[in-house]
Protein backbone atom coordinates (compact mmCIF):
# COMPACT_ATOMS: atom_id res chain seq x y z
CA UNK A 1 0.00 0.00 0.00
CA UNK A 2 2.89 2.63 0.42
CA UNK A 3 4.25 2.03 -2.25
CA UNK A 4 1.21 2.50 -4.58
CA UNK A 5 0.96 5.47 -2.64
CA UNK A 6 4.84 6.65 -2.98
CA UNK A 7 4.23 5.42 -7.04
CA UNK A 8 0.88 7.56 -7.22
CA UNK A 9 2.72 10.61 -5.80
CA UNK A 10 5.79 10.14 -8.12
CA UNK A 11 3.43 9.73 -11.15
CA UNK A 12 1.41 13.04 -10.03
CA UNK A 13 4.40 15.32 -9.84
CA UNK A 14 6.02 13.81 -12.92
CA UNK A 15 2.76 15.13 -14.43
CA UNK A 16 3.15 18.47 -12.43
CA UNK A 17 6.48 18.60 -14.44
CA UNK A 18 4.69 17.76 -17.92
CA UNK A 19 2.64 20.93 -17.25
CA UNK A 20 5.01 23.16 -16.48
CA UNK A 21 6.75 23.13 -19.94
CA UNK A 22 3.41 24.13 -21.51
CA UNK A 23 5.34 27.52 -21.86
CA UNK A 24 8.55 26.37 -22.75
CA UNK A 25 10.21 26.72 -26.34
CA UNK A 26 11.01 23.11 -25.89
CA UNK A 27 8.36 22.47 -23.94
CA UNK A 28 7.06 19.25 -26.26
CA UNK A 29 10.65 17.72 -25.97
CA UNK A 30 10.75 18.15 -22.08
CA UNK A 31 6.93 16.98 -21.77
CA UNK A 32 8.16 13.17 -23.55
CA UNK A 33 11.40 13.54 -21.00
CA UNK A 34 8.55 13.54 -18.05
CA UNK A 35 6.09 11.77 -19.00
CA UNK A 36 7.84 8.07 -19.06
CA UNK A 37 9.12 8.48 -16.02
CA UNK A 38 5.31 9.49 -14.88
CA UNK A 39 3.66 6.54 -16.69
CA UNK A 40 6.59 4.00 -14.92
CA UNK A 41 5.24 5.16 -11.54
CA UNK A 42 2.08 4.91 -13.08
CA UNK A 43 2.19 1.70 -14.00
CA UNK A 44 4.28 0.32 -10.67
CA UNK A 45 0.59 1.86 -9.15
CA UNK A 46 -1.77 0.17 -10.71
CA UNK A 47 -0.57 -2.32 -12.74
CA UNK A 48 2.78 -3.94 -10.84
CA UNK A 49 2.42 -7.43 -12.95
CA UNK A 50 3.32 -5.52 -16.59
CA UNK A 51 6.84 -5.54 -15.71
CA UNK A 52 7.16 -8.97 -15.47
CA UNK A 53 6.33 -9.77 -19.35
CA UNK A 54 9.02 -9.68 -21.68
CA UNK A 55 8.07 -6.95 -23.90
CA UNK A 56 7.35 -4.89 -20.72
CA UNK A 57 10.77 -5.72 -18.74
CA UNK A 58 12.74 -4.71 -21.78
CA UNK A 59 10.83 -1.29 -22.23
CA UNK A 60 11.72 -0.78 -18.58
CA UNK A 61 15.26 -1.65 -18.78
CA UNK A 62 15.69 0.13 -21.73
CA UNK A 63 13.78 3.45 -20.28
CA UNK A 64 16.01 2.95 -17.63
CA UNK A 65 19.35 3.19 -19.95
CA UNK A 66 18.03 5.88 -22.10
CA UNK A 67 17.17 7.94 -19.01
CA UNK A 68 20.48 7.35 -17.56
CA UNK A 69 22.26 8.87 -20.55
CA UNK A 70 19.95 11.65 -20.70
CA UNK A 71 20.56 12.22 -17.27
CA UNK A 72 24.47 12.23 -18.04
CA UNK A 73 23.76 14.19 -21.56
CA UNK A 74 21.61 16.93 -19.31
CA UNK A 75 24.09 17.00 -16.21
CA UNK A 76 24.91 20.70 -15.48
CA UNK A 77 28.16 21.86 -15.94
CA UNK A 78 28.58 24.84 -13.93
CA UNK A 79 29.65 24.69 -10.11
CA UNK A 80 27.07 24.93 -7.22
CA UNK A 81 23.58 24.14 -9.48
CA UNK A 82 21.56 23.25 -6.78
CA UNK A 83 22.10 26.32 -4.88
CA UNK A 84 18.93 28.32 -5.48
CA UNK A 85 20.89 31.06 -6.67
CA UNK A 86 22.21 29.12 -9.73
CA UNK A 87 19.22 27.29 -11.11
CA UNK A 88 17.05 30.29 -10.34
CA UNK A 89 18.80 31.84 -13.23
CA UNK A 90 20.44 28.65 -15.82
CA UNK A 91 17.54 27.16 -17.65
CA UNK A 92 20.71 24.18 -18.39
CA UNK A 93 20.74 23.92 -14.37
CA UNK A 94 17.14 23.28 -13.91
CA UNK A 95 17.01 20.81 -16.85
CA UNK A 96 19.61 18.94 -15.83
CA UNK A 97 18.16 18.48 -12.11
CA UNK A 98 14.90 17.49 -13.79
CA UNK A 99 16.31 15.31 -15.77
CA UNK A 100 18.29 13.90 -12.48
CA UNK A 101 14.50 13.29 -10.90
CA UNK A 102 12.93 11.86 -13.91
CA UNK A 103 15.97 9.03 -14.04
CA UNK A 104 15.49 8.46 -10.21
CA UNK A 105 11.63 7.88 -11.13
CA UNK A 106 12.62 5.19 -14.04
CA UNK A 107 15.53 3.44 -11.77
CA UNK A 108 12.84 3.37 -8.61
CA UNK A 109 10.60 1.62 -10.62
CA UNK A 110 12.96 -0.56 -12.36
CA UNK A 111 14.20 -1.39 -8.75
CA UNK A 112 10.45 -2.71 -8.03
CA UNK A 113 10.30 -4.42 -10.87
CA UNK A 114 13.27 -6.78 -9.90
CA UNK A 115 12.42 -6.98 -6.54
CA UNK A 116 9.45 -7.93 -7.33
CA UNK A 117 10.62 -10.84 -9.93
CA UNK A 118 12.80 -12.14 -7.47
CA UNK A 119 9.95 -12.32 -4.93
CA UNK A 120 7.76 -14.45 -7.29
C-alpha cells in the first residue's frame, strides 16, 4: 500500500512537471522527458504485474538506460547548481536536475520491478 501510494505521488508530480513546460520553447521535448518516467510510476501503481512480461521488462530496462544517458547528456556543468541562486537563473541547471529526478523515477521503478521478480 505505500508504495502504490509513494508510485501515485511520483506519477502526479512527474505530471506536475509535464505541465510546467506548456510555456517552454522546448516544452514538447521536455513533456516526452517527463512523461515516461510518470507513466513507470504509473504503472508500478496500478498495474505492478506488466513488468514482469518480456516486452514490458525490456521497455523498462531500456527506459532505464536511455534515461540514464539523458541524465548524463543533461548534467549541469557549472559549479554549485543546486544552490537556489544558480538554477534560479540557468535554464541548463534546472534541466539537468529534472532530468536527475525523472531518471530516479525510471531506476525506482525498475528497482520494483526486480524486486518484485525475485519475490515471485
Amino acid at each position: 500500500m505505500l508504495l502504490r501510494a509513494l508510485n501515485l505521488l511520483l506519477c502526479l508530480v512527474m505530471l506536475a512537471f509535464v505541465a510546467m513546460q506548456y510555456n517552454d520553447p522546448d516544452g514538447p521535448l521536455w513533456m516526452l522527458y517527463y512523461t515516461v518516467p510518470a507513466l513507470w510510476a504509473g504503472v508500478m501503481a496500478w498495474r505492478r504485474d506488466l513488468p514482469q512480461r518480456p516486452r514490458w521488462r525490456a521497455a523498462l530496462g531500456a527506459s532505464l538506460v536511455v534515461w540514464a544517458g539523458l541524465m548524463v547528456f543533461y548534467w549541469p556543468s557549472m559549479p554549485g547548481f543546486w544552490r537556489k541562486e544558480v538554477w534560479w537563473v540557468e535554464e541548463t541547471a534546472r534541466e539537468g536536475m529534472g532530468m536527475m529526478i525523472a531518471f530516479a523515477v525510471v531506476a525506482f521503478a525498475a528497482v520494483q520491478a526486480a524486486t518484485a521478480r525475485r519475490h515471485r
